[in-house]
Protein backbone atom coordinates (compact mmCIF):
# COMPACT_ATOMS: atom_id res chain seq x y z
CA UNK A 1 13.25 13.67 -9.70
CA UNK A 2 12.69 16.05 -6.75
CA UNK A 3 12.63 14.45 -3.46
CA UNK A 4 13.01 10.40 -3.23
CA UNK A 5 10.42 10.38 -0.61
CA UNK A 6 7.62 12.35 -2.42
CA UNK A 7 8.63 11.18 -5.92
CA UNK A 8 11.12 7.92 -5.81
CA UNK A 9 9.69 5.51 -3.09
CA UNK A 10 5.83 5.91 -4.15
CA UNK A 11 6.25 5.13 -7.84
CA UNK A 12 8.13 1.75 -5.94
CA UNK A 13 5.60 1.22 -3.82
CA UNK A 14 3.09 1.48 -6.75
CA UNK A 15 4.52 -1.10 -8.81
CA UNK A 16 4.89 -3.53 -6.18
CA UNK A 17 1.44 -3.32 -5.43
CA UNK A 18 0.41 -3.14 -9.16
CA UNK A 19 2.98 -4.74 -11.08
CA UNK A 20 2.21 -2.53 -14.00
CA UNK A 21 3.86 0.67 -15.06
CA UNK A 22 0.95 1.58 -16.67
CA UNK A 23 -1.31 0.84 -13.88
CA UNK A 24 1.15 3.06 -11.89
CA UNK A 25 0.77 5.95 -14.10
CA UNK A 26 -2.90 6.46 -13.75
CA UNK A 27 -2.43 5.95 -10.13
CA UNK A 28 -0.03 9.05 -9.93
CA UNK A 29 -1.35 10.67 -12.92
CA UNK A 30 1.45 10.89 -15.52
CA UNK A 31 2.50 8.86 -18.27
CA UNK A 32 4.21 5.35 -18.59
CA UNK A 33 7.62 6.90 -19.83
CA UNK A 34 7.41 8.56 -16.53
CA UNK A 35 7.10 5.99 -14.41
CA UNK A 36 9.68 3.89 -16.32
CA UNK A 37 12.67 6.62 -15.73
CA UNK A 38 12.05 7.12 -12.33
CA UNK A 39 12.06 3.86 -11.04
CA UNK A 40 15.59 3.19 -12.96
CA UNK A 41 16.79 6.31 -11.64
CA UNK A 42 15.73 5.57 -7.95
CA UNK A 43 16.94 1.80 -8.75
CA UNK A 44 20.30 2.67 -10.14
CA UNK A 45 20.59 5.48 -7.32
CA UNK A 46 20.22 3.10 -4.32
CA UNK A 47 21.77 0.04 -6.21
CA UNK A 48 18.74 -1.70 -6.16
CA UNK A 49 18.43 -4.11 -9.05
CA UNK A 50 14.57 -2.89 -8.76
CA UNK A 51 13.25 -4.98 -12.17
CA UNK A 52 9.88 -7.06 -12.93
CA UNK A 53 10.50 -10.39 -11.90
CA UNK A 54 7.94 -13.36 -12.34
CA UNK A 55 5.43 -11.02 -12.75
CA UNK A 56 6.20 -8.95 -9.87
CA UNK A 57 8.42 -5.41 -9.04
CA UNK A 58 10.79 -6.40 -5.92
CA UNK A 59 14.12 -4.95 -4.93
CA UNK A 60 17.20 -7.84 -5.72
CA UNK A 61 19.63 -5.86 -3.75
CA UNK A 62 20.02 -3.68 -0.88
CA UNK A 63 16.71 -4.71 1.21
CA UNK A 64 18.30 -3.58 4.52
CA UNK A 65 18.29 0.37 3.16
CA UNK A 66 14.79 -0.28 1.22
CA UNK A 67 13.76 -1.55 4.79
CA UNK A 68 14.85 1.73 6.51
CA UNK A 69 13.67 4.11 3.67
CA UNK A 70 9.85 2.47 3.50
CA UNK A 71 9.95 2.93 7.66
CA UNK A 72 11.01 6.59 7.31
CA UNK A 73 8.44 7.20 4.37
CA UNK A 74 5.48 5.25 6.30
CA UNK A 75 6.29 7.66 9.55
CA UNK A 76 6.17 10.87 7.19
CA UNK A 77 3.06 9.68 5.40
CA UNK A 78 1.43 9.04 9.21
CA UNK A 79 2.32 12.06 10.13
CA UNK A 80 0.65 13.41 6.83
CA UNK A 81 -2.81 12.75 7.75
CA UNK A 82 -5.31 10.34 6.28
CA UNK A 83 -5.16 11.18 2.44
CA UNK A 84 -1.01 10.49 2.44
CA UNK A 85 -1.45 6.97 4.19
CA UNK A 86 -1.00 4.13 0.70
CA UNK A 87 -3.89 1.36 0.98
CA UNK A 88 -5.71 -1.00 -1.32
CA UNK A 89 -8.83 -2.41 -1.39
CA UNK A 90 -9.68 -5.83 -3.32
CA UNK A 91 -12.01 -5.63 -5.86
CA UNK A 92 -14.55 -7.90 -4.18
CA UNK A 93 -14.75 -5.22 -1.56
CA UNK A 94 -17.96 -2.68 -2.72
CA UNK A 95 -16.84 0.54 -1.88
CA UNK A 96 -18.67 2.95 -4.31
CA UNK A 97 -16.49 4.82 -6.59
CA UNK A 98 -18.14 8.09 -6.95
CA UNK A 99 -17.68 8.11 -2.94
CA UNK A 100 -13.54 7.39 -2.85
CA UNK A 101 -12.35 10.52 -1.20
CA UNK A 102 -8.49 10.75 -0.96
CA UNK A 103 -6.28 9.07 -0.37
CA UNK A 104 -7.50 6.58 -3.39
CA UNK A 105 -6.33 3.05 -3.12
CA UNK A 106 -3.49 1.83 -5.21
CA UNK A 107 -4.74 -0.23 -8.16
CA UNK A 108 -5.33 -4.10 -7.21
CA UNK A 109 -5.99 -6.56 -9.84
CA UNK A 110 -4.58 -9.88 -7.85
CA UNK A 111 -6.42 -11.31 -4.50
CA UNK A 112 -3.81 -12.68 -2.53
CA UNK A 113 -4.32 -11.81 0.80
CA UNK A 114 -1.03 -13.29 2.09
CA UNK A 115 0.66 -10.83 -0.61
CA UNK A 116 -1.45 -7.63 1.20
CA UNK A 117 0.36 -9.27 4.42
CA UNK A 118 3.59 -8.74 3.47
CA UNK A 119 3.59 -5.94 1.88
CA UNK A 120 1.52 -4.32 4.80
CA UNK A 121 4.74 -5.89 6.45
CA UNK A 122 7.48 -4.22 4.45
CA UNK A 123 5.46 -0.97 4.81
CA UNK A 124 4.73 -0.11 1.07
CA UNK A 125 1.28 -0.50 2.40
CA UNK A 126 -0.41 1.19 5.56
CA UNK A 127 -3.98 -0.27 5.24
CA UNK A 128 -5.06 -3.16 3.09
CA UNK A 129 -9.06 -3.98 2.93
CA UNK A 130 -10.41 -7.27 2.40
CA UNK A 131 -13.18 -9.69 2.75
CA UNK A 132 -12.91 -12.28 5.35
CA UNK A 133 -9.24 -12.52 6.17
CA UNK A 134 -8.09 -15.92 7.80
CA UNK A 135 -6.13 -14.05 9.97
CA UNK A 136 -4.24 -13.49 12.75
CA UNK A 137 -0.93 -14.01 11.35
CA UNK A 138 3.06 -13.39 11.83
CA UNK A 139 5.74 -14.02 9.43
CA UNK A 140 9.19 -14.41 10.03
CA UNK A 141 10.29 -11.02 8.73
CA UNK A 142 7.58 -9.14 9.29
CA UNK A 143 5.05 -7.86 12.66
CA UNK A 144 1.83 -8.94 13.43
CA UNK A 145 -1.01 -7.97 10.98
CA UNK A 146 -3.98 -7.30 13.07
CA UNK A 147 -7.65 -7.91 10.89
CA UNK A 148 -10.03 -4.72 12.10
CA UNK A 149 -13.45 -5.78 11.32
CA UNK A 150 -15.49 -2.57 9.42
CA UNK A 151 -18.31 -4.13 7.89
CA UNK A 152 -18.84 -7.51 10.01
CA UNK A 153 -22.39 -8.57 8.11
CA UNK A 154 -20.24 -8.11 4.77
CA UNK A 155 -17.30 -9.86 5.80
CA UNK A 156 -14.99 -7.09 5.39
CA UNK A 157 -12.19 -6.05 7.26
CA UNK A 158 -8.93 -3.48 7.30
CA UNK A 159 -5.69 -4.99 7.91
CA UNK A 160 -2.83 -3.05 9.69
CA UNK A 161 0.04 -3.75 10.97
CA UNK A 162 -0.81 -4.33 15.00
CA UNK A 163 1.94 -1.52 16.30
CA UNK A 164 -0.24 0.88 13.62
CA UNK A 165 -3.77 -0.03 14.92
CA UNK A 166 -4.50 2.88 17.04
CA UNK A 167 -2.59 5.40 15.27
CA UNK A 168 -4.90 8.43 14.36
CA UNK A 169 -4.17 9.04 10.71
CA UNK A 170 -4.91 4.79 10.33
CA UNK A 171 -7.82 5.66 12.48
CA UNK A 172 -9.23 7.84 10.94
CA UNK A 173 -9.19 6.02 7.66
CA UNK A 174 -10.50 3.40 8.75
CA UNK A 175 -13.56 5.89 9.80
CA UNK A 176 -14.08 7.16 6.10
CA UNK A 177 -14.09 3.24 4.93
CA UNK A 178 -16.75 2.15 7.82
CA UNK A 179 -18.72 5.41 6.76
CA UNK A 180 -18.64 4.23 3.29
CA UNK A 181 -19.70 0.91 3.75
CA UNK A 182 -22.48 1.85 6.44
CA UNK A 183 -24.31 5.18 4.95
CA UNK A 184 -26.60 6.46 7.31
């Protein structure tokens, strides 16, 4: 593994979201072997204890440096530009396929919005979008999650983390989504 930010943290990030190795591998486009090592290696690395666990990836150990690493990655991918921010969109939500420019959503099979929350909140998400959030909402761990309504008349909205809201690269995804969901 090269670089635990380019390599390490998203294949993390992707199972959490996922909760499938496999489902991981066609998001980063390698194969399931792949995706097995280098979460071990990143686990065992960091002293993790990163493992499925009632059907879901999550860290058992060492959430404080997790924390910080997710922070530092989320900065690097803002600072990226729009096709290195990590976002989902539920499958209820029609964006057309054929139009998904980068950065592609992680896969999504579950539609548990309070799950988007948190891990909007943890930062292995930058932008979740969903249809009719019951939001505004604050956790104990975690910032304010502000609902940015893109396509009002279909009920769809982008949620980001409030301190996020007006940051460019966020922005300007949230432009490409609106455009996609309103063609001229």
């Amino acid at each position: 593994m090269r670089d635990l930010f380019l390599d390490g943290l998203p294949i993390l990030d992707a199972l959490e979201v996922s909760g499938s190795t496999a489902a991981t591998a066609r998001w980063i486009n390698c194969d399931q072997s792949s995706v097995s090592r280098a979460y071990r290696k990143v686990s065992a690395q960091l002293d993790l204890h990163f493992n499925k666990d009632d059907g879901a990836y999550q860290a058992k150990n060492n959430q404080a440096l997790l924390a910080s690493l997710r922070h530092a990655s989320q900065l690097r991918r803002l600072a990226a530009g729009v096709e290195r921010l990590q976002w989902l969109h539920h499958a209820d939500v029609p964006l057309p396929k054929a139009a998904l420019l980068p950065p592609q959503p992680l896969a999504c099979s579950w539609r548990q919005e309070q799950r988007s929350i948190d891990l909007l909140q943890r930062r292995v998400l930058d932008l979740a979008l969903v249809v009719q959030p019951a939001l505004p909402t604050r956790s104990a761990g975690g910032g304010a999650i502000q609902a940015i309504r893109i396509a009002p008349h279909q009920g769809i909205s982008a949620l980001v983390l409030d301190t996020l809201s007006d940051h460019a690269s966020i922005t300007g995804l949230i432009r490409r989504l609106s455009a996609l969901l309103h063609p001229l």
